[in-house]
Protein backbone atom coordinates (compact mmCIF):
# COMPACT_ATOMS: atom_id res chain seq x y z
CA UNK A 1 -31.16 11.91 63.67
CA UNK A 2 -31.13 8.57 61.77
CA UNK A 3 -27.72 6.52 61.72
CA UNK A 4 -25.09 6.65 59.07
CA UNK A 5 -25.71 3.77 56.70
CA UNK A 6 -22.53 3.14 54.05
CA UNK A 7 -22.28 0.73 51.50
CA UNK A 8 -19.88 -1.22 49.43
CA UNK A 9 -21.10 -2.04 45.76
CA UNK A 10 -18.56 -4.19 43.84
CA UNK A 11 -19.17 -5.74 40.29
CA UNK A 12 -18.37 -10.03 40.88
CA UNK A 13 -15.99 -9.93 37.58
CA UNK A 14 -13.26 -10.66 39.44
CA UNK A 15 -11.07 -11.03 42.10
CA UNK A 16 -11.14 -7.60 44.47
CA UNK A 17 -7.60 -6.43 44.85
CA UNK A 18 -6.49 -2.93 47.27
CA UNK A 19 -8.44 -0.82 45.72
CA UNK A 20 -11.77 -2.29 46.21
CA UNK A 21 -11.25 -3.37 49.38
CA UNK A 22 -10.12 -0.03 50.70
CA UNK A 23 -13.35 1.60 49.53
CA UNK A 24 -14.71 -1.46 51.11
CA UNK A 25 -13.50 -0.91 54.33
CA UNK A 26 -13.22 2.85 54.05
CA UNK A 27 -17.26 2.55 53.77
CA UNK A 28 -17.64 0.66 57.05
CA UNK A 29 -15.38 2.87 58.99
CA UNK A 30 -17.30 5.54 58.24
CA UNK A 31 -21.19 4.27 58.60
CA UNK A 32 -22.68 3.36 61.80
CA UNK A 33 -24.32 0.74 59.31
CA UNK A 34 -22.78 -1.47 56.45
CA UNK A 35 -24.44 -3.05 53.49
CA UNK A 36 -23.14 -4.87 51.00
CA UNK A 37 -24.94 -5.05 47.58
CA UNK A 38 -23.97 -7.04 44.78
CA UNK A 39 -23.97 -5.42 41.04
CA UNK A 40 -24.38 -7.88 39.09
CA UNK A 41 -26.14 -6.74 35.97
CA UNK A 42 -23.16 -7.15 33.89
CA UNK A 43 -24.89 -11.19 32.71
CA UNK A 44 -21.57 -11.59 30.56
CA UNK A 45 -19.10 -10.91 32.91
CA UNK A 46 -20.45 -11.94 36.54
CA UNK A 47 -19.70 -14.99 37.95
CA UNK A 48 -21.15 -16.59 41.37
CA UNK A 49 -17.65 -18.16 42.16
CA UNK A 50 -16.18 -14.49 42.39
CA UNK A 51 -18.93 -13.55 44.46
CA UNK A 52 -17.89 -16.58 46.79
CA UNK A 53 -14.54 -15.13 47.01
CA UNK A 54 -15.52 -11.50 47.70
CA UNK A 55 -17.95 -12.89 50.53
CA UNK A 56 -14.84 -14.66 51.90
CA UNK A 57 -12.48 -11.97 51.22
CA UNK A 58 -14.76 -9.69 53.37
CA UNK A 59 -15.31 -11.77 55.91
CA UNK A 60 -11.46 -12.94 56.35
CA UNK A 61 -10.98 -9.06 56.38
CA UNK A 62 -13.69 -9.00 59.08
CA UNK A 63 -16.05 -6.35 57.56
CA UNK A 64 -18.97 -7.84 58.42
CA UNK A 65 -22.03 -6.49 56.84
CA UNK A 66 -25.54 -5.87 58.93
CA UNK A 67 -27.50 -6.18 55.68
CA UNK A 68 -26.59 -7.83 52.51
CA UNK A 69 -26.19 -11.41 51.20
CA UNK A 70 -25.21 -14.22 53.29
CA UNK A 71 -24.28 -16.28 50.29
CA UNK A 72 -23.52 -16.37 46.36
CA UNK A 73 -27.71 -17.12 45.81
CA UNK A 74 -28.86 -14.62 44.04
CA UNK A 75 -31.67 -12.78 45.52
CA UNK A 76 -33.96 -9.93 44.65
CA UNK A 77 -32.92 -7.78 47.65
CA UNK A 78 -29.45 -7.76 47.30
CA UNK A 79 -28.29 -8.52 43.73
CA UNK A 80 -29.07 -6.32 40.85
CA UNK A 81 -29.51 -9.05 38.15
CA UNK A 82 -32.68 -9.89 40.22
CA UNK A 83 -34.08 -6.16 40.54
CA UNK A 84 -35.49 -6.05 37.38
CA UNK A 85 -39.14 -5.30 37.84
CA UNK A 86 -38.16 -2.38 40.79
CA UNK A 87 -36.63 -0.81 38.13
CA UNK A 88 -39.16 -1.06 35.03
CA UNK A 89 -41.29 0.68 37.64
CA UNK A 90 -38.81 3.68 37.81
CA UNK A 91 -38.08 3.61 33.93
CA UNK A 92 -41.86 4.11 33.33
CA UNK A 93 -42.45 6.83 36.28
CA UNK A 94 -39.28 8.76 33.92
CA UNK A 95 -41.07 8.03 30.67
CA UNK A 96 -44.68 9.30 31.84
CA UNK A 97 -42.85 12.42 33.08
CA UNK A 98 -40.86 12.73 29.95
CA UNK A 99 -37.87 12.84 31.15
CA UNK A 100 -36.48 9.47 29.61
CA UNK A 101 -37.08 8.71 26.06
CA UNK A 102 -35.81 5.55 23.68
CA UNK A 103 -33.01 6.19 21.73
CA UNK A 104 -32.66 3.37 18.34
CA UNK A 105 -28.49 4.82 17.57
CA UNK A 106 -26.62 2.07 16.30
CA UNK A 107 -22.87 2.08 18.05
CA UNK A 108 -21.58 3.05 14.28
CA UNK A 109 -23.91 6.07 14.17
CA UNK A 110 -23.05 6.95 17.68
CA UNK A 111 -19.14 6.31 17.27
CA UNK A 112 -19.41 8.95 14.18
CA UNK A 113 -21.10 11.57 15.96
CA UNK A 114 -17.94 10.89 18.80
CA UNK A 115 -15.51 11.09 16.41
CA UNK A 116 -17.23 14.62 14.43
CA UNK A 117 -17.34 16.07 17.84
CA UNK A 118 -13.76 15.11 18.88
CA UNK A 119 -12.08 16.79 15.41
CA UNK A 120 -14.06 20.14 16.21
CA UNK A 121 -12.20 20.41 19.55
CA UNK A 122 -15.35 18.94 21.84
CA UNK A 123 -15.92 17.00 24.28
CA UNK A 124 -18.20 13.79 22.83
CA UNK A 125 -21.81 13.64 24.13
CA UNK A 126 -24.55 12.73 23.23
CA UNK A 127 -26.70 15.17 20.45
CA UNK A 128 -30.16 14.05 21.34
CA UNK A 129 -30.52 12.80 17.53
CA UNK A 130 -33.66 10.47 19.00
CA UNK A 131 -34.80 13.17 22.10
CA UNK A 132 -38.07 14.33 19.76
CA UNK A 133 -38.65 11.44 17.85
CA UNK A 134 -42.04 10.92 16.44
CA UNK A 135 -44.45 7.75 16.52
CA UNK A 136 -43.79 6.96 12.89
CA UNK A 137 -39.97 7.74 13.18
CA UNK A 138 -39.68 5.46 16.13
CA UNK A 139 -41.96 2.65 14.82
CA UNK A 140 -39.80 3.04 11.91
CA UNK A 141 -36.95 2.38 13.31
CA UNK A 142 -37.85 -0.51 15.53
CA UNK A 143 -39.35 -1.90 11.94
CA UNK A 144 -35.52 -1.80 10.61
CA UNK A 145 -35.14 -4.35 13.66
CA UNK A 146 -33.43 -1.92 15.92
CA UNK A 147 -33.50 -2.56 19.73
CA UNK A 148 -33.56 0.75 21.53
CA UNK A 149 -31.65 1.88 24.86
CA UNK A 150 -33.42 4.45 27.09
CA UNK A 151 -31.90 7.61 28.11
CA UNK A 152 -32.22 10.14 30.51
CA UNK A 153 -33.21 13.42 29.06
CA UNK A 154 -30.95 15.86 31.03
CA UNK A 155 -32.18 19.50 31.60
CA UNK A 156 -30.54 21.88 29.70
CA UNK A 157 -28.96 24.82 31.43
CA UNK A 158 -28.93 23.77 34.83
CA UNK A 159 -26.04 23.19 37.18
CA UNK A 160 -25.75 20.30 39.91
CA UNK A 161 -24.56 21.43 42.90
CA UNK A 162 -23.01 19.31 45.52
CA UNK A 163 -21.03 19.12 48.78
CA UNK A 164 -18.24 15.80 48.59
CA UNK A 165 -16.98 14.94 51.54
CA UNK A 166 -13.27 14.76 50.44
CA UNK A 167 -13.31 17.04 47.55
CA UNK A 168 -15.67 19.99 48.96
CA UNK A 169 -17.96 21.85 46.99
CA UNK A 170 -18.75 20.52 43.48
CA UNK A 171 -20.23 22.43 40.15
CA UNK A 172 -21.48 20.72 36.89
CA UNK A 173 -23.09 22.35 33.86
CA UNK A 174 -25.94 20.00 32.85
CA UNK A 175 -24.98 20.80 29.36
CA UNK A 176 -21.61 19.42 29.84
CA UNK A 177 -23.57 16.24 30.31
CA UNK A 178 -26.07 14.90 27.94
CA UNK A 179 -28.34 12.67 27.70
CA UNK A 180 -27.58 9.20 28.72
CA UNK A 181 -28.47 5.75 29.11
CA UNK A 182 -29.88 3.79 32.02
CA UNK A 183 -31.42 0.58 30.39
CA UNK A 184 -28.99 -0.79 27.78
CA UNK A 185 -30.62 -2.15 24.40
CA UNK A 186 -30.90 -5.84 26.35
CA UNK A 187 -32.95 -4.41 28.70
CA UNK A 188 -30.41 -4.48 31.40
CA UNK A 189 -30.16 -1.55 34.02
CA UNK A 190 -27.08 0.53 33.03
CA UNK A 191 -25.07 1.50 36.33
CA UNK A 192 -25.76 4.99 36.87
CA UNK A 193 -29.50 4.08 36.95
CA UNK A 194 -29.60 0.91 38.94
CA UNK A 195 -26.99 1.77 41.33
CA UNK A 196 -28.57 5.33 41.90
CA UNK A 197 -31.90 3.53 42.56
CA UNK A 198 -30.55 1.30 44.83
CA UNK A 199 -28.98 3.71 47.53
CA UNK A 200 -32.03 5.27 47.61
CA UNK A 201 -34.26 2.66 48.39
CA UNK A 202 -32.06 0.93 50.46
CA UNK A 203 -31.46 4.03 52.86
CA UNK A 204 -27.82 4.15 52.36
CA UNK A 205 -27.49 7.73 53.45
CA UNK A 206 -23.47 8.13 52.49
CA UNK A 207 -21.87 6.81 49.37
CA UNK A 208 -18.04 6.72 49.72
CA UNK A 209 -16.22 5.73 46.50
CA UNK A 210 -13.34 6.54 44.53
CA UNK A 211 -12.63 9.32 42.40
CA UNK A 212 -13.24 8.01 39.13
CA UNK A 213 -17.01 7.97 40.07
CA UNK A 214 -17.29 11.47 40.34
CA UNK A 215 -18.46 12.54 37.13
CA UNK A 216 -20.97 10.20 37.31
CA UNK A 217 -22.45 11.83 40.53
CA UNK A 218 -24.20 14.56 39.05
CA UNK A 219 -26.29 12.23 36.61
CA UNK A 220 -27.26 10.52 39.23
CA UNK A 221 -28.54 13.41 41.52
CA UNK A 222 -30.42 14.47 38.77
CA UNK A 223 -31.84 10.75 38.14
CA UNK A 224 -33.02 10.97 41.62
CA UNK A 225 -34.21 14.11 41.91
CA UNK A 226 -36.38 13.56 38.65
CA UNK A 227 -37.87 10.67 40.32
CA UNK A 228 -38.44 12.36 43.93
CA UNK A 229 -36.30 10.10 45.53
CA UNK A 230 -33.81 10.64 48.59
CA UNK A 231 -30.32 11.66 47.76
CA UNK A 232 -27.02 10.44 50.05
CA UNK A 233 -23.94 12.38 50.70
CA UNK A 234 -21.14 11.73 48.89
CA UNK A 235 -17.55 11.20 49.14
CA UNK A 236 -15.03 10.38 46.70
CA UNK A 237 -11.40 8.98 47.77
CA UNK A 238 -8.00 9.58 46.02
CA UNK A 239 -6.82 7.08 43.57
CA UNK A 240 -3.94 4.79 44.94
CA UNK A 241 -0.99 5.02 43.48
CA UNK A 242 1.75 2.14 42.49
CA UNK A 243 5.49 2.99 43.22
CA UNK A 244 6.53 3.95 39.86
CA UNK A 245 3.63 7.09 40.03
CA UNK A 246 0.96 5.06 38.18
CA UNK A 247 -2.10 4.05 39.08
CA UNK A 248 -1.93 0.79 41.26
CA UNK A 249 -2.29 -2.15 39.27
CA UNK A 250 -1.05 -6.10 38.56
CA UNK A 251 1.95 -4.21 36.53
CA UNK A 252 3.23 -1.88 39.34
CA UNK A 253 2.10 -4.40 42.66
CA UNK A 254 -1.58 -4.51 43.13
CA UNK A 255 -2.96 -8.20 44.03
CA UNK A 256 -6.06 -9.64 44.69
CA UNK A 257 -7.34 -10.37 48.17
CA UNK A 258 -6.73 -13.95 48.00
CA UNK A 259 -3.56 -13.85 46.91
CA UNK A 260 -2.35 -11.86 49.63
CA UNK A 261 -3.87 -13.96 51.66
CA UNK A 262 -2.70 -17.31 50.35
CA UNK A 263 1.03 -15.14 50.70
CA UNK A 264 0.72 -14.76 54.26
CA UNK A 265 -0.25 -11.46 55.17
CA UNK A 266 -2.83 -11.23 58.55
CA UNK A 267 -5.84 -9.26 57.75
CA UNK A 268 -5.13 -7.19 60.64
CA UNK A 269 -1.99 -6.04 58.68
CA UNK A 270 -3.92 -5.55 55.65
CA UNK A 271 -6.57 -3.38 57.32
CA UNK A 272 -3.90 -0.99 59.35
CA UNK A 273 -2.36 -0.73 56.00
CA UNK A 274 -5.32 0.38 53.75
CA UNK A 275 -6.90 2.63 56.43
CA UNK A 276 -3.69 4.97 55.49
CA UNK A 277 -3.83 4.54 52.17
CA UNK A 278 -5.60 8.64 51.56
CA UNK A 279 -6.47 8.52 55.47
CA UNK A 280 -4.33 10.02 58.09
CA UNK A 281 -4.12 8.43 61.97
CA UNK A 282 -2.93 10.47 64.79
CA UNK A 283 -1.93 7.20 66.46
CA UNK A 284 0.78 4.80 64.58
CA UNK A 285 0.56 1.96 66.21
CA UNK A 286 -1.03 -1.37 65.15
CA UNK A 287 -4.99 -0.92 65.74
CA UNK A 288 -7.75 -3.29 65.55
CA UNK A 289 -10.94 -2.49 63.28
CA UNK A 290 -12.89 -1.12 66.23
CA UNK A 291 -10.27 1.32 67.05
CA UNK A 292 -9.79 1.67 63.50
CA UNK A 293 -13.56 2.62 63.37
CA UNK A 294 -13.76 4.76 66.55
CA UNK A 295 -10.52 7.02 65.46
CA UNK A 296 -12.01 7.34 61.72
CA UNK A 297 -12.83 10.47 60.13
CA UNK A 298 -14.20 11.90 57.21
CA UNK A 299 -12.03 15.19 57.51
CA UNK A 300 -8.82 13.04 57.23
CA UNK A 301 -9.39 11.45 54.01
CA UNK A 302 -7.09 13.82 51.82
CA UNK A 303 -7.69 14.84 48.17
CA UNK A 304 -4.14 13.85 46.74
CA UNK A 305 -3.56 10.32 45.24
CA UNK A 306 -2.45 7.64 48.26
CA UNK A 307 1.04 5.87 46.89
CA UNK A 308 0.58 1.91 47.87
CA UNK A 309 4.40 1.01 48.98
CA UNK A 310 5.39 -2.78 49.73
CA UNK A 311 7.41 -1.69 52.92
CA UNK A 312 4.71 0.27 54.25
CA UNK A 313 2.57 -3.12 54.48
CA UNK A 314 5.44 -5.36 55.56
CA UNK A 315 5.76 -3.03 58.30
CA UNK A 316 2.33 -3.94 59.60
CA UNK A 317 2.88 -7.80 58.73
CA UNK A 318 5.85 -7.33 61.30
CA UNK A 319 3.67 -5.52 63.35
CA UNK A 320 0.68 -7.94 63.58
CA UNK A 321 3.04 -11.03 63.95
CA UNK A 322 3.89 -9.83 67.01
CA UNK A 323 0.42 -9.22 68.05
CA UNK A 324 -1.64 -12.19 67.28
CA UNK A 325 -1.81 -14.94 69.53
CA UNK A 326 0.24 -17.99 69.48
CA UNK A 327 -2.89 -20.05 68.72
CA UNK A 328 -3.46 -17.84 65.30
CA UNK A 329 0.16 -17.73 64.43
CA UNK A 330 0.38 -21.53 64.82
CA UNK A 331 -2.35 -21.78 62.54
CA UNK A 332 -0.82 -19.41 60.47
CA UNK A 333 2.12 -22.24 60.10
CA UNK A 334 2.51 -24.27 57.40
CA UNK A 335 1.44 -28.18 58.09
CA UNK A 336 4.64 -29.43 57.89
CA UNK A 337 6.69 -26.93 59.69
CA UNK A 338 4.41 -27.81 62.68
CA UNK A 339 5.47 -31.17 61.97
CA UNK A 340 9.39 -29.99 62.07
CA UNK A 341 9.73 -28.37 65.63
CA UNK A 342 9.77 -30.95 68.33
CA UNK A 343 6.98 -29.80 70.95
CA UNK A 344 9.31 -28.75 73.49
CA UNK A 345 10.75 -25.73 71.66
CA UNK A 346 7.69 -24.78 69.98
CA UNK A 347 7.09 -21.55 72.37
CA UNK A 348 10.57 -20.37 71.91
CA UNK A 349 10.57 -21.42 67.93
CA UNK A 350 7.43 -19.44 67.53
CA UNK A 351 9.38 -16.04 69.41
CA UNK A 352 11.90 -17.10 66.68
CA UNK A 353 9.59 -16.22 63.95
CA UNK A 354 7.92 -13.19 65.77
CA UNK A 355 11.25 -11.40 65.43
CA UNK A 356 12.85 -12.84 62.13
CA UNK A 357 9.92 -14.06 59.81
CA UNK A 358 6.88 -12.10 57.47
CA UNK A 359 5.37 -15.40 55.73
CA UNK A 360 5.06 -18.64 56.29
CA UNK A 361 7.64 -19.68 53.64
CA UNK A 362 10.18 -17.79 55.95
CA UNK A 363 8.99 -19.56 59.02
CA UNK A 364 9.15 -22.70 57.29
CA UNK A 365 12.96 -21.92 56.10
CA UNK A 366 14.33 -20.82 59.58
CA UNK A 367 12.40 -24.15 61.14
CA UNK A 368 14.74 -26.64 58.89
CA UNK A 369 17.77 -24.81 59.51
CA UNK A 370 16.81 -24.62 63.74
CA UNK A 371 15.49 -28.73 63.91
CA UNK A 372 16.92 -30.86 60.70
CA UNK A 373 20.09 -31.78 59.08
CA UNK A 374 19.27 -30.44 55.78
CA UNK A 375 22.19 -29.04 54.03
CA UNK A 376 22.51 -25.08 54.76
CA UNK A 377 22.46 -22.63 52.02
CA UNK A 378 25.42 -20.69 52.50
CA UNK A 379 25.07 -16.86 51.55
CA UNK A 380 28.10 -15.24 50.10
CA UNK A 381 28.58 -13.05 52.94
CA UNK A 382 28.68 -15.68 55.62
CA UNK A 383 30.85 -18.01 53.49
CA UNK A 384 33.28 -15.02 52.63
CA UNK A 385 33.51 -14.52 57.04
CA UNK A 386 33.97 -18.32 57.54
CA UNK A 387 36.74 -18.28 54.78
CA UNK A 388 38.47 -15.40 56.70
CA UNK A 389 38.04 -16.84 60.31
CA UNK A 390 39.77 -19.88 58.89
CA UNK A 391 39.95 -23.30 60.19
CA UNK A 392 41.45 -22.43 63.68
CA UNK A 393 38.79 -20.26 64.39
CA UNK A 394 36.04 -22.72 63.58
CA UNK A 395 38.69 -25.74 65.91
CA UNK A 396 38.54 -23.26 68.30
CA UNK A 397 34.37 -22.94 68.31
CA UNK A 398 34.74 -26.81 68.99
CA UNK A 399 36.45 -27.30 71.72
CA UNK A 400 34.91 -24.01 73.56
CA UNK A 401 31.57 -25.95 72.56
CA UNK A 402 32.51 -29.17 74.52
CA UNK A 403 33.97 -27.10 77.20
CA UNK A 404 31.07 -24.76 77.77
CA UNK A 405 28.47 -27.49 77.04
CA UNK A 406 24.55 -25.48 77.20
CA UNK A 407 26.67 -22.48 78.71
CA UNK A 408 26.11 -19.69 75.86
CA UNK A 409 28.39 -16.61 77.79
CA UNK A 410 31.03 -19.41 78.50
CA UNK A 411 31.10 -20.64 75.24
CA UNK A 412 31.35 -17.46 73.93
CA UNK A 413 34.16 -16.33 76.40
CA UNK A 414 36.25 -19.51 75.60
CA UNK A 415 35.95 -18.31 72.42
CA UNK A 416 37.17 -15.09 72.50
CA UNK A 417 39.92 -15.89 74.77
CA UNK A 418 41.15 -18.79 72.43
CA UNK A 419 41.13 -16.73 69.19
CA UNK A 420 41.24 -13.09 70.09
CA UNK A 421 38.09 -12.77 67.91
CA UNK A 422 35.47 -9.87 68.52
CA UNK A 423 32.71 -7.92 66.79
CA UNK A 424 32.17 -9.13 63.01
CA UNK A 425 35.13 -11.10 63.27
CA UNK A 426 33.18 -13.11 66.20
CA UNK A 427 29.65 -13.39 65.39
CA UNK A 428 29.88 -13.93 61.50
CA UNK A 429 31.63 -16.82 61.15
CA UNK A 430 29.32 -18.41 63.96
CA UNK A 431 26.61 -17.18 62.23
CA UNK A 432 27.85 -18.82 59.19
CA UNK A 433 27.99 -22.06 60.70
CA UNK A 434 24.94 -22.03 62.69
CA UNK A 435 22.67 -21.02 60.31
CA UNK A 436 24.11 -20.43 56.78
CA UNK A 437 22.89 -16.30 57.29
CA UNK A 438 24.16 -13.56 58.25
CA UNK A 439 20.97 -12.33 60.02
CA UNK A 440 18.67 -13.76 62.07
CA UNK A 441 17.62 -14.92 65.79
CA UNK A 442 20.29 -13.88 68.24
CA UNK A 443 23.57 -16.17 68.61
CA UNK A 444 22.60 -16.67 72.62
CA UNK A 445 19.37 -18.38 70.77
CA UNK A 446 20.47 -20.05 68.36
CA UNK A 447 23.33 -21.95 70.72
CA UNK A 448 20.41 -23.28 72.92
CA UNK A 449 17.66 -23.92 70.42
CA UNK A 450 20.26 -26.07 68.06
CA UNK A 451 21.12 -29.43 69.44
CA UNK A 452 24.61 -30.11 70.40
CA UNK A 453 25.57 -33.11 67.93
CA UNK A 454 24.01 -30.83 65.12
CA UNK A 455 25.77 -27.72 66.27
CA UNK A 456 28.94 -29.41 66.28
CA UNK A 457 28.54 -31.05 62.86
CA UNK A 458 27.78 -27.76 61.79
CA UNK A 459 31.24 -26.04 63.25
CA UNK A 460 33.43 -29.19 62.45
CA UNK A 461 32.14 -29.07 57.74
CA UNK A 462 33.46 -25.41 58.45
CA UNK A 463 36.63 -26.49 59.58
CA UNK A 464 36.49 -28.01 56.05
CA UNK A 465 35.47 -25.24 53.73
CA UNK A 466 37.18 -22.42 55.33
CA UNK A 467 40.44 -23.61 53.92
């Protein structure tokens, strides 16, 4: 039995974002093989600079393809826009066979016909107004100057049967179809045609892709089947969801790749996060891609729409912060918050952000408050505690300081005993002082890691503004 072999197809007119990337790595989960082809055949819209990014975006994701492109160069066996001749071969082998023919339609002509369908209550398609032209008609028309598109002259009462591999058994009437294009008037391969061709003679054996494709599966059995060529399973995912309902997009939280990545987010958060997006895991915890891979099935991708919540992948960024090494999550550091921690408390600064931080930007904040004299930014609810501890309290926090010196419990107990203070009435107004917050690293911490002249400064402006 030969090996799975998936695929992931994207168009390089943009930036990927979720969705892509989920059918992206729901593809190699489930292949024992990954390509990567790029689509290209869109000339307007395709760029080599977003095919730079996707490589990257991949790569940073760690879905490393076995075949595909290395870089943006575009090459014959991998990108579309360099297929051409492969596929003039297949557009002739329809022609001789009759089952393609050219069509010479203006848009205006066909855009009439939609709309004269539409007003009688039916679905648009195409009425085969060129299907039986004749020599003079067609060298008539391409006398008027008109460039003709080829379509694909669908069999008429026949139904395409197949089995998807999330959706189950699947029925189309070939009239429901009609006829329809696969080289566009430029000569360019339209993507039913070029993207059918390609699976097949690339040996991709199961095509997993989102929902929106699935009407175009049956055109392009039939395409294949006309042309004798090998047919892969298919599977088509649930659309993602934003969390007002919608589909995900830039209005309701979907962003690119990149930009998640410039925000912070590990990939291995990203990947734990989109393998549940439609696809359900026994096992909760963090996993990487191997494990991923080895506990992947087909039979738990479900048929209703996946609903991409924030939480759900801060969960995982809290998750895999915890997990990496303290190598990566030093790298993961900004520059200058490196810079910031003095060497010596660098182990217990990075435990700091383990527990308290989800981006770099947080990491950066809780580094200035822990190792500088930078003013604090007092939230309302620790300034409202300090103003009800009052300035004894805060005299009192002082002199237990000096008394208990490094001593955390002493300090702590000098406290207590001095004011009467417990619970919220303890710990907030310290909190307030030491950091500004009213969350954070634990007070036992945040004693030891602050240096004594700074946590004193800190207690003695309080004495100050709690009046």
């Amino acid at each position: 039995m030969s090996p799975t072999k998936t695929r992931f197809a994207p168009s390089p007119t943009g930036l990927i974002h979720i969705g892509n990337a989920r059918t992206a790595l729901f593809s190699a989960l489930a292949g024992e093989s990954f390509l990567l082809r790029i689509e290209d055949t869109d000339a307007e819209r395709s760029r080599r600079e977003f095919v730079d990014e996707l490589l990257g975006d991949l790569r940073w994701l760690g879905l490393e393809w076995e075949e595909g492109p290395k870089t943006s160069e575009p090459s014959e066996t991998w990108y579309q826009s360099q297929r051409g001749t492969i596929y003039e071969h297949y557009y002739n082998q329809l022609i001789e066979q009759g089952h393609a023919y050219p069509c010479y339609c203006t848009a205006t002509e066909l855009e009439v016909s939609r709309k004269v369908q539409l007003s009688a209550g039916k679905p648009p398609r195409y009425g085969g107004r060129c299907a039986h032209l004749s020599g003079e008609e067609a060298r008539q028309r391409q006398e008027e100057g008109r460039e003709p598109t080829l379509r694909f002259r669908v069999p008429k009462g026949e139904f395409v049967t197949f089995d998807d591999g999330v959706r189950g058994a699947q029925k189309f009437l070939s009239d429901d179809i009609g006829d329809f294009i696969i080289r566009r008037a430029d000569g360019s391969a339209a993507f039913f045609f070029c993207n059918a061709i390609d699976d097949a003679l690339m040996g991709v054996t199961h095509v997993v892709r989102g929902e929106d494709h699935l009407a175009n599966t049956p055109r392009q059995i039939m395409l294949l089947k006309a042309l004798g060529l090998p047919l892969p399973s298919y599977a088509h995912t649930a659309l993602i969801l934003g969390d007002d309902g919608a589909p995900l997009s830039k209005r309701n939280g979907s962003r690119s790749i990149n930009q998640l990545r410039e925000e912070g987010y590990f990939p291995l958060a990203l990947l734990n996060m989109m393998a549940r997006l439609g696809h359900h895991y026994e096992c909760e915890d963090l996993m990487g891609l191997a494990e991923l891979k080895s506990r992947f099935s087909m039979t738990h991708l479900g048929r209703s729409p996946a609903r991409f919540d924030p939480t759900h992948l801060h969960h995982w960024q809290s998750l895999a912060i915890r997990a990496v090494s303290d190598h990566e999550l030093n790298a993961w550091l900004r520059p200058e918050t490196g810079a910031i921690v003095p060497e010596f408390q660098q182990s217990i600064f990075l435990d700091v952000v383990r527990s308290n931080c989800l981006f770099p930007d947080e990491a950066d904040r809780w580094a200035r408050i822990l190792f500088t004299d930078e003013p604090l930014h007092i939230e309302e609810a620790s300034a409202q505690a300090a103003e009800q501890a009052g300035e004894s309290f805060f005299l009192a926090a002082i002199d237990a300081a000096n008394t208990a010196g490094t001593d955390f419990d002493g300090f702590l107990t000098t406290l207590k005993t001095g004011t009467g203070a417990k619970g919220k009435g303890l710990f907030m107004p310290l909190r307030a002082a030491f950091t500004g917050r009213h969350d954070g690293p634990e007070l036992g911490l945040l004693y030891r890691v602050i240096e004594p002249h700074r946590l004193h400064r800190r207690l003695a402006e309080f004495t100050y503004t709690s009046n």
